[in-house]
C-alpha atoms as a PDB file:
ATOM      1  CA  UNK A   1     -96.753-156.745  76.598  1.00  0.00           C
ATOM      2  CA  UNK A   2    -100.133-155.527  76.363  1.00  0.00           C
ATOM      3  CA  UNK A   3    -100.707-156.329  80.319  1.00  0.00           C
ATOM      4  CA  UNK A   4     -97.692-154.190  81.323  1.00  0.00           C
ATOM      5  CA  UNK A   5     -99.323-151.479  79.042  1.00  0.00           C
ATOM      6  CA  UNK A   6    -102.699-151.725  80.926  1.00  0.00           C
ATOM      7  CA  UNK A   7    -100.784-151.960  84.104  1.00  0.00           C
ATOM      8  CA  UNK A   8     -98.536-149.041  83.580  1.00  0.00           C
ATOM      9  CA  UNK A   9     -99.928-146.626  80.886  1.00  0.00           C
ATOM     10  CA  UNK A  10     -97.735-144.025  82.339  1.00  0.00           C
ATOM     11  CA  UNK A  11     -95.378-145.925  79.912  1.00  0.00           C
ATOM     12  CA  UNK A  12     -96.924-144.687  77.389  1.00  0.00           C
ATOM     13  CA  UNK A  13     -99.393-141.400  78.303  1.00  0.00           C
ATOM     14  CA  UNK A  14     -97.904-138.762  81.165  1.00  0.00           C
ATOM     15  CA  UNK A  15     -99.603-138.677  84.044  1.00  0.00           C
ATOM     16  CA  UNK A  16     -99.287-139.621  87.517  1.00  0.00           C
ATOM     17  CA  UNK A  17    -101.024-142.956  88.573  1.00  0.00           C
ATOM     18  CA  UNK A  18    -102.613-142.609  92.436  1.00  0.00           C
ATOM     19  CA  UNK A  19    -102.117-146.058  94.574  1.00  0.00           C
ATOM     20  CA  UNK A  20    -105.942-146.920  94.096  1.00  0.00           C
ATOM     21  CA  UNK A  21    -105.999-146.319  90.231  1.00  0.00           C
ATOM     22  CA  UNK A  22    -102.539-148.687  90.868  1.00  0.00           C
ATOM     23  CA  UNK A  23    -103.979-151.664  93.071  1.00  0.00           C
ATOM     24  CA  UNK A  24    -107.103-151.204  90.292  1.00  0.00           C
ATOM     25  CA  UNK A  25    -105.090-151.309  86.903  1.00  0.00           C
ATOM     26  CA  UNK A  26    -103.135-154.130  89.094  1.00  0.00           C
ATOM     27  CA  UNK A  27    -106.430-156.274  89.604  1.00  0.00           C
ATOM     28  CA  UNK A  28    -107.590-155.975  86.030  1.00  0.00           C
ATOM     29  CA  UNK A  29    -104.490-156.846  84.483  1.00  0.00           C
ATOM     30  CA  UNK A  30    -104.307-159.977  87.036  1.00  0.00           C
ATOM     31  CA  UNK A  31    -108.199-161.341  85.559  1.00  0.00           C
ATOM     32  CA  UNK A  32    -107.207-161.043  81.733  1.00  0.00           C
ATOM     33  CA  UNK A  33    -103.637-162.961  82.554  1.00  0.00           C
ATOM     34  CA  UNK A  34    -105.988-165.415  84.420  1.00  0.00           C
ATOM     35  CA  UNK A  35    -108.486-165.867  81.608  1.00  0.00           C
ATOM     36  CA  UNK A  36    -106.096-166.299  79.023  1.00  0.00           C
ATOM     37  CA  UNK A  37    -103.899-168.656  81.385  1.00  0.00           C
ATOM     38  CA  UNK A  38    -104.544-172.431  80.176  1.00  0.00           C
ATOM     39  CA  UNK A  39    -103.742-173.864  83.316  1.00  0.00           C
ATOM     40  CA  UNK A  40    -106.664-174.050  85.987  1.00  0.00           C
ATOM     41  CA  UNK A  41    -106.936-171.727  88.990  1.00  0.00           C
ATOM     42  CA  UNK A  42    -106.755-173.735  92.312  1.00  0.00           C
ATOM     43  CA  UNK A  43    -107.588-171.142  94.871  1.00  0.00           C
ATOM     44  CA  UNK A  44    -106.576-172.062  99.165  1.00  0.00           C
ATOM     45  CA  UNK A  45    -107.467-170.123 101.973  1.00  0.00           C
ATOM     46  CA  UNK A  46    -103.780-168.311 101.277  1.00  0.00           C
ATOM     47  CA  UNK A  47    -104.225-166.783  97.874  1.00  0.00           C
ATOM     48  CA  UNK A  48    -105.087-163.038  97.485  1.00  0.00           C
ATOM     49  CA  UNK A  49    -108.416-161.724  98.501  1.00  0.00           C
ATOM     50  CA  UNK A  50    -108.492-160.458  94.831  1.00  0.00           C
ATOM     51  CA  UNK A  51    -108.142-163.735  93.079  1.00  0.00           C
ATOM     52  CA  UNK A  52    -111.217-165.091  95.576  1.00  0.00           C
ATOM     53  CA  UNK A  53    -113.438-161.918  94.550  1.00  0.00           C
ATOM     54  CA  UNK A  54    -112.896-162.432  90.571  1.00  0.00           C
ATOM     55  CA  UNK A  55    -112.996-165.925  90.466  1.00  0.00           C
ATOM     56  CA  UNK A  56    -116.484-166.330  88.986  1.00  0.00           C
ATOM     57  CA  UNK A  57    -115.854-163.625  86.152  1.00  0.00           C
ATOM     58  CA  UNK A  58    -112.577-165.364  85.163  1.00  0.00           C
ATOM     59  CA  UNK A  59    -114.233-168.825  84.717  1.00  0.00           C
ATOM     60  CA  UNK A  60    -116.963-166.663  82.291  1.00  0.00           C
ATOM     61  CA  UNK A  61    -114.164-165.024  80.770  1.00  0.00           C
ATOM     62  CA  UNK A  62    -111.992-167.949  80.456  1.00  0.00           C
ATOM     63  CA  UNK A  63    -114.938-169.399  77.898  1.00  0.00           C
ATOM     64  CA  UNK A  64    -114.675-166.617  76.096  1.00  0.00           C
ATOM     65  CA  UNK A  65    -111.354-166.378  75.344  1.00  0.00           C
ATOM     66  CA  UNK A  66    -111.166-170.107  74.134  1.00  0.00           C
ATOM     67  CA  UNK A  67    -114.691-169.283  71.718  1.00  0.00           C
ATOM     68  CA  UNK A  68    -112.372-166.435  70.523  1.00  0.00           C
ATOM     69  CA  UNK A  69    -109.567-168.850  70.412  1.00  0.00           C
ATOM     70  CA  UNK A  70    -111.783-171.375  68.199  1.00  0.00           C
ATOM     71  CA  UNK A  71    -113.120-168.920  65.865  1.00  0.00           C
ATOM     72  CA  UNK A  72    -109.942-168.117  64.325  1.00  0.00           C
ATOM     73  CA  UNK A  73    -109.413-170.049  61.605  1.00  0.00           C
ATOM     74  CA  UNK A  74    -105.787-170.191  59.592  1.00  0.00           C
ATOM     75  CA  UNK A  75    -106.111-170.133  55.493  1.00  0.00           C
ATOM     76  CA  UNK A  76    -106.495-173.108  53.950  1.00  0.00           C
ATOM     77  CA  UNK A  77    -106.575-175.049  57.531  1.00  0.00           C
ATOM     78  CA  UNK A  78    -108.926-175.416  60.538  1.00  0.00           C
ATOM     79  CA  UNK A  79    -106.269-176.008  62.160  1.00  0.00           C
ATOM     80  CA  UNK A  80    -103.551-173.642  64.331  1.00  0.00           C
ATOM     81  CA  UNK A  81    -100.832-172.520  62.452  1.00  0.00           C
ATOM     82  CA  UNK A  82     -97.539-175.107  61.840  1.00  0.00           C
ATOM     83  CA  UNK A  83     -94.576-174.013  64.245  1.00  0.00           C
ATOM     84  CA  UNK A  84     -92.300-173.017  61.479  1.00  0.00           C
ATOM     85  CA  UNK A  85     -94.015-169.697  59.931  1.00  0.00           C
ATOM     86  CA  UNK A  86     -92.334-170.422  56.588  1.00  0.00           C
ATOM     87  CA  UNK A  87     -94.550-173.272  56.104  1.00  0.00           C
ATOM     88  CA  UNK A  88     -98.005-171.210  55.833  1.00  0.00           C
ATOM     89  CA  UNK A  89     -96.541-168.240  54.417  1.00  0.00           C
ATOM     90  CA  UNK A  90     -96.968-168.910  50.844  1.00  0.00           C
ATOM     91  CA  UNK A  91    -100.357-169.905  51.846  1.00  0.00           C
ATOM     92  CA  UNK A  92    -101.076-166.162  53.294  1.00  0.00           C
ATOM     93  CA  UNK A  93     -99.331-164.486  50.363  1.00  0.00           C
ATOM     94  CA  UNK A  94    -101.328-166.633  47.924  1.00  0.00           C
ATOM     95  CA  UNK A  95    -104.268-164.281  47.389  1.00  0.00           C
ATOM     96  CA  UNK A  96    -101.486-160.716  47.311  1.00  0.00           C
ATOM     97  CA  UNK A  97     -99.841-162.559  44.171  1.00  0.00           C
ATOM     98  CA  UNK A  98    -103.154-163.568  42.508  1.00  0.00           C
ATOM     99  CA  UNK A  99    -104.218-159.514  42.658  1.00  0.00           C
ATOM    100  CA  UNK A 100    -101.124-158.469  41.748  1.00  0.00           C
ATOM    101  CA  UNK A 101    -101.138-160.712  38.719  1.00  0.00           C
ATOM    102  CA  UNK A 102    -105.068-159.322  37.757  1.00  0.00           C
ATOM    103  CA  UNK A 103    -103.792-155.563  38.625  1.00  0.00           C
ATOM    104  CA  UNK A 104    -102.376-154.101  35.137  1.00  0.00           C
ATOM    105  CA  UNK A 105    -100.776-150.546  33.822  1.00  0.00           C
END
């Protein structure tokens, strides 16, 4: 969602977009898909001439996104999150009932 916002922000601000401010928004949206991508970039002699100009600054950014990705830490856990939300929940609400136990009249 937030790509399609930095690729179209005429979505969500009036103005017109020219075809260079386009093909730009385009590019920059198509490096922070790549560096958040998992999956490794093989590049041939038939991908775009964009992917072959960014390709050093996604591997740099791709490191930073999974530091980013490592320094998040759950409550309670080093770990990611369980797939069911219902199972950390109480764990995130935890410290909310403790103040609003302390909190009086």
């Amino acid at each position: 969602m937030q790509i399609n916002i930095l690729k179209n922000p005429e979505f969500v601000f009036e103005f017109h977009k020219s075809d260079t401010v386009n093909s730009s928004l385009t590019t920059v949206g198509q490096v922070l898909m790549d560096s958040c991508s998992l999956s490794a970039q093989h590049l041939g002699k038939h991908s775009p001439a964009n992917k072959h100009l960014y390709r050093s600054e996604v591997d740099r950014y791709k490191e930073a996104v999974k530091h980013m990705y490592k320094s998040v830490r759950w409550p309670a856990t080093d770990v990611f999150p369980p797939a069911r939300p219902s199972a950390y929940l109480p764990t995130l609400l935890q410290p909310q009932q403790r103040m609003s136990l302390t909190v009086g009249p």
